[in-house]
N, C-alpha and C. Protein backbone atom coordinates (compact mmCIF):
# COMPACT_ATOMS: atom_id res chain seq x y z
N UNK A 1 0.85 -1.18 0.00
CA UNK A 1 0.00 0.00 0.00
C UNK A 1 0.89 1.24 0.00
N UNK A 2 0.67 1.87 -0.89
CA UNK A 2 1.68 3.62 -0.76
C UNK A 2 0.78 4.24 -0.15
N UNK A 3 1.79 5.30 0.55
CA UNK A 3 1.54 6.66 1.01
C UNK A 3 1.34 7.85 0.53
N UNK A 4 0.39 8.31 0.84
CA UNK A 4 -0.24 9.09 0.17
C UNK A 4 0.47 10.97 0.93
N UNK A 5 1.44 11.34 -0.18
CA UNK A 5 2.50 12.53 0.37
C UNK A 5 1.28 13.75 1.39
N UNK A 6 1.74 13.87 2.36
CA UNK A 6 1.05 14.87 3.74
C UNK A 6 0.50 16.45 2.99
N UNK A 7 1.33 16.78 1.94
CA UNK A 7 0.75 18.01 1.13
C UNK A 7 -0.19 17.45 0.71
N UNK A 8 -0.48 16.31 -0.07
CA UNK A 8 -1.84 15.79 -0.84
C UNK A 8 -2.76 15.67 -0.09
N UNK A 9 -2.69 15.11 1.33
CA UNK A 9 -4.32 15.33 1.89
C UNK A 9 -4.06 16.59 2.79
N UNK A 10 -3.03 17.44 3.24
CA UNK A 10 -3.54 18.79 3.02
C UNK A 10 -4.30 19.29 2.04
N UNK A 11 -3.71 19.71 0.72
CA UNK A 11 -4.59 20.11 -0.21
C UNK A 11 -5.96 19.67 -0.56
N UNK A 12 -6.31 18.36 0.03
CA UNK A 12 -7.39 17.52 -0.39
C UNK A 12 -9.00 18.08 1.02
N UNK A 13 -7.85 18.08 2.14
CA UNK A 13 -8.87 18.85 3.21
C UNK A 13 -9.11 19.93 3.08
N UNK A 14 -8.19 20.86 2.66
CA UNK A 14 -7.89 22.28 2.54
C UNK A 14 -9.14 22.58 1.46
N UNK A 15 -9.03 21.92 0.16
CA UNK A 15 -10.05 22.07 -0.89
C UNK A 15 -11.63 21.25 -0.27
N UNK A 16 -11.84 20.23 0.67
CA UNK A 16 -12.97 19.75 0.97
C UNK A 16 -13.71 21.00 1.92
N UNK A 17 -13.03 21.31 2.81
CA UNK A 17 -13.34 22.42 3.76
C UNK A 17 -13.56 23.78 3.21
N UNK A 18 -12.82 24.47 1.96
CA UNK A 18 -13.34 25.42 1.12
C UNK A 18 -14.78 25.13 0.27
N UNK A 19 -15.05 23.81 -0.28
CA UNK A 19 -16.09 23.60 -1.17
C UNK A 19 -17.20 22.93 0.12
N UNK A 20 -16.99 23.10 1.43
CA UNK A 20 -18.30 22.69 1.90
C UNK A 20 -18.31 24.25 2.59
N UNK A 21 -17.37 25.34 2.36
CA UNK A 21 -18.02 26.66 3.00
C UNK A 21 -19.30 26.96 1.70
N UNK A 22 -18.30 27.04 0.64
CA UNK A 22 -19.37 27.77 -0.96
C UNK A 22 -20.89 27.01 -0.94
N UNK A 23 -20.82 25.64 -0.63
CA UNK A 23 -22.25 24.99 -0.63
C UNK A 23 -23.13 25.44 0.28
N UNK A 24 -22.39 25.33 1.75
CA UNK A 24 -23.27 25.94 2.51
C UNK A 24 -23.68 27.34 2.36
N UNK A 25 -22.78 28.49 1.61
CA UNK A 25 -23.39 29.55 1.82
C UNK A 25 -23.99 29.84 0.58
N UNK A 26 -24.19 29.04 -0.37
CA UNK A 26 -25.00 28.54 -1.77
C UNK A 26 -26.42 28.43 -1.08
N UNK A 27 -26.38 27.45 -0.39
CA UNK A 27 -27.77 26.93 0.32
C UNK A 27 -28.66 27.90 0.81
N UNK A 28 -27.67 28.92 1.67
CA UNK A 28 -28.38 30.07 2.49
C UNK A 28 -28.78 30.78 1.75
N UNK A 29 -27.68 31.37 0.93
CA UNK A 29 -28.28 32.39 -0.32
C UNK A 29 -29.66 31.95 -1.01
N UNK A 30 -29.76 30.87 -1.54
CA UNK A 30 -30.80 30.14 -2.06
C UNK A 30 -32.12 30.38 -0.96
N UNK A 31 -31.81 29.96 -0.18
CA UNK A 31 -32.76 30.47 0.79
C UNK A 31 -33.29 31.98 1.57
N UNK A 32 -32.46 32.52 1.10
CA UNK A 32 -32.43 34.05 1.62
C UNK A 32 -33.54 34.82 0.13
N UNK A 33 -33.01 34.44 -0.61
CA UNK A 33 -33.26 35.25 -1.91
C UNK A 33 -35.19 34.25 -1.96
N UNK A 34 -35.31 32.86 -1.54
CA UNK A 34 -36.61 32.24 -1.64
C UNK A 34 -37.69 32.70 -0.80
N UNK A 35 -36.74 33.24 0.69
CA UNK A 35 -37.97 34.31 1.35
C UNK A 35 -38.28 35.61 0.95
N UNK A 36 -37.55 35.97 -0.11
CA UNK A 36 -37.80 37.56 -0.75
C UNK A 36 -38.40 37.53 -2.01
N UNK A 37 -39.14 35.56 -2.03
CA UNK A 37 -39.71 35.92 -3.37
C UNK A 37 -39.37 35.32 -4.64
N UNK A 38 -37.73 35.09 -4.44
CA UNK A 38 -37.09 35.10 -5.86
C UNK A 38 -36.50 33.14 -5.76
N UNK A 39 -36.81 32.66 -6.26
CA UNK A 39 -36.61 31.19 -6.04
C UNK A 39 -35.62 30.64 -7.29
N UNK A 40 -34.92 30.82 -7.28
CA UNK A 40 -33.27 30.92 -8.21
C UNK A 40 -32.81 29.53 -8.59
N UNK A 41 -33.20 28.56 -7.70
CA UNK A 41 -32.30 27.48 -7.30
C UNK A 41 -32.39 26.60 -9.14
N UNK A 42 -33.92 26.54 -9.07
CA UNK A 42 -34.12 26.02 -10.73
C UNK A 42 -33.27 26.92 -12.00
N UNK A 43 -33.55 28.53 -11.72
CA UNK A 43 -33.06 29.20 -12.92
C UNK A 43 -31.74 28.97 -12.93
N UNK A 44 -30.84 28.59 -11.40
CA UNK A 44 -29.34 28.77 -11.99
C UNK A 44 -29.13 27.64 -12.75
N UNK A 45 -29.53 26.57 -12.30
CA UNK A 45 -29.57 25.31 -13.17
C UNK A 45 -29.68 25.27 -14.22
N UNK A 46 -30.63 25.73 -14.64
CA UNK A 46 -30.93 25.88 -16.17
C UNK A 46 -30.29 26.86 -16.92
N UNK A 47 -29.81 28.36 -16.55
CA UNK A 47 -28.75 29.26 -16.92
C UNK A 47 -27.55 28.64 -17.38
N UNK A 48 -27.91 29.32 -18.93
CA UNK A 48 -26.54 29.13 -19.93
C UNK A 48 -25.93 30.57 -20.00
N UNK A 49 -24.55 30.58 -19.54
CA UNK A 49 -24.07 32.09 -19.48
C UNK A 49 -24.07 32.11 -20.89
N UNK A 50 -23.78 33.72 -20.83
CA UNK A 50 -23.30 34.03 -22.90
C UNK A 50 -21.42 33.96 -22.74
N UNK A 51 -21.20 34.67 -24.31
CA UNK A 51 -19.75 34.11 -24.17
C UNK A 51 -18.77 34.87 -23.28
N UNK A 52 -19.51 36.23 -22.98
CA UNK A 52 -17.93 37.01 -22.12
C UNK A 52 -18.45 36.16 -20.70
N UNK A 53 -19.20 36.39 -19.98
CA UNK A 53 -19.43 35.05 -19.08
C UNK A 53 -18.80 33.85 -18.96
N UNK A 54 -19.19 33.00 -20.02
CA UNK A 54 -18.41 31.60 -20.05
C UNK A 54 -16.86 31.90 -20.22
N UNK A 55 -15.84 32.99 -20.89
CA UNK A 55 -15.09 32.68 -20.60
C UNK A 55 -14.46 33.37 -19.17
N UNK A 56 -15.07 34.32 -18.67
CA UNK A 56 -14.29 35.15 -17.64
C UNK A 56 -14.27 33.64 -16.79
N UNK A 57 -15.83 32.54 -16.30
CA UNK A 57 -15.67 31.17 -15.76
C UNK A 57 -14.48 30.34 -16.42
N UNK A 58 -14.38 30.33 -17.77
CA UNK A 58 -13.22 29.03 -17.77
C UNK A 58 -11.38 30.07 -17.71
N UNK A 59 -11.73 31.38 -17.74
CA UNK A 59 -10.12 31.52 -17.41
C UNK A 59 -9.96 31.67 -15.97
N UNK A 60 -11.23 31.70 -15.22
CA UNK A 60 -11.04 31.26 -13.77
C UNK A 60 -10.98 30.34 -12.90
N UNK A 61 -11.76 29.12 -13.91
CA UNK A 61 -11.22 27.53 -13.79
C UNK A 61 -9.84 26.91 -14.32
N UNK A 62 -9.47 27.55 -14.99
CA UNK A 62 -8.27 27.52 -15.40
C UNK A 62 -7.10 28.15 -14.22
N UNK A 63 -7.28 28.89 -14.21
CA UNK A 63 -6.15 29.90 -12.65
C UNK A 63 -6.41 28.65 -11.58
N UNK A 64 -7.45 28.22 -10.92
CA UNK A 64 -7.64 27.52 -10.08
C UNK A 64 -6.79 26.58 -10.12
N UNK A 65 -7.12 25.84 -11.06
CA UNK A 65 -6.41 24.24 -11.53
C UNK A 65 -5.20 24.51 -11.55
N UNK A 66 -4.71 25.70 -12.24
CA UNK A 66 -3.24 25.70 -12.28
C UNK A 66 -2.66 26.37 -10.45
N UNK A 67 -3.21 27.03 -9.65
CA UNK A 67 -2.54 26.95 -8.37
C UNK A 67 -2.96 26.12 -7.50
N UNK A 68 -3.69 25.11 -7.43
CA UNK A 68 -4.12 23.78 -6.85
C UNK A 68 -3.23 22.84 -7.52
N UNK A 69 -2.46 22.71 -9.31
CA UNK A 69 -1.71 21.97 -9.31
C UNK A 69 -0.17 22.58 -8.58
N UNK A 70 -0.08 23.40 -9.02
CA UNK A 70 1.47 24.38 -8.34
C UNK A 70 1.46 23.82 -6.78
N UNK A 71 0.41 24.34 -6.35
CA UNK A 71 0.47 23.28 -4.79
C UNK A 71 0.71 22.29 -4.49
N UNK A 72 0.05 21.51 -4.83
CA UNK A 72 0.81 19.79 -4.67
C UNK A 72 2.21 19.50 -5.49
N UNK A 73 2.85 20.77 -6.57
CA UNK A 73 4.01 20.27 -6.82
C UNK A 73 5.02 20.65 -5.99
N UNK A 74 4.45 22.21 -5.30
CA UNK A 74 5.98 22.45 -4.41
C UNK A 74 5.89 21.83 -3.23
N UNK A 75 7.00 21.86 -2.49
CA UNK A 75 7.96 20.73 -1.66
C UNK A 75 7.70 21.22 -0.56
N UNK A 76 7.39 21.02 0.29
CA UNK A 76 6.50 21.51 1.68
C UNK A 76 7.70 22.03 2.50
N UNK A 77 8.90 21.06 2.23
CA UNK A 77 9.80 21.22 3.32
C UNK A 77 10.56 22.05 2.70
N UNK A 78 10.78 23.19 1.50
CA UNK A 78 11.34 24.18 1.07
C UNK A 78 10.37 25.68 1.14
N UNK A 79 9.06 25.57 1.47
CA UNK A 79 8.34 26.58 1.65
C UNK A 79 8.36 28.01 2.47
N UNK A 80 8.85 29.16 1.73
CA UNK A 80 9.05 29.88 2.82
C UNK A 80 7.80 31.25 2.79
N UNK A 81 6.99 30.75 2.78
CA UNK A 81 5.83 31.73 2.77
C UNK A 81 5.75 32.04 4.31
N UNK A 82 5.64 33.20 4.56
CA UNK A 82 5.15 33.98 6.07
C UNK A 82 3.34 34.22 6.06
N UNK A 83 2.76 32.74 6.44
CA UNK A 83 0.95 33.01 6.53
C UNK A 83 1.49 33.77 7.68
């Protein structure tokens, strides 16, 4: 059985714990905007952006992917970032 490198399930919690803040505050919003009336949850679903839309989303899925991969490539034990 291999080991799975300590940056990888950092990054893996790090990204689970960011994508269960956006859902939950997805949910609320959804719910905030359903007591004022406006019940969204179907229209976003069905919303097809146009094209300056779709791409401002894929050059921002793009940035993502590429510093989520940059992360798991640099070396934990050379890191000199001051969080």
């Amino acid at each position: 059985m291999s080991t799975v490198p300590a940056s990888v399930v950092n990054a893996i919690a790090s990204l689970a714990g960011e994508l269960w803040v956006t859902k939950d505050r997805l949910r609320v919003l959804e719910a905030v905007l359903a007591e004022r009336g406006l019940d969204v949850a179907d229209a976003v679903e069905r919303y097809q952006p146009g094209p300056q839309l779709a791409a401002e989303l894929n050059q921002t899925r793009q940035q993502f992917i590429a510093d989520v991969m940059q992360s798991l490539a640099e070396d934990p034990r050379t890191d000199t970032r001051q969080d």
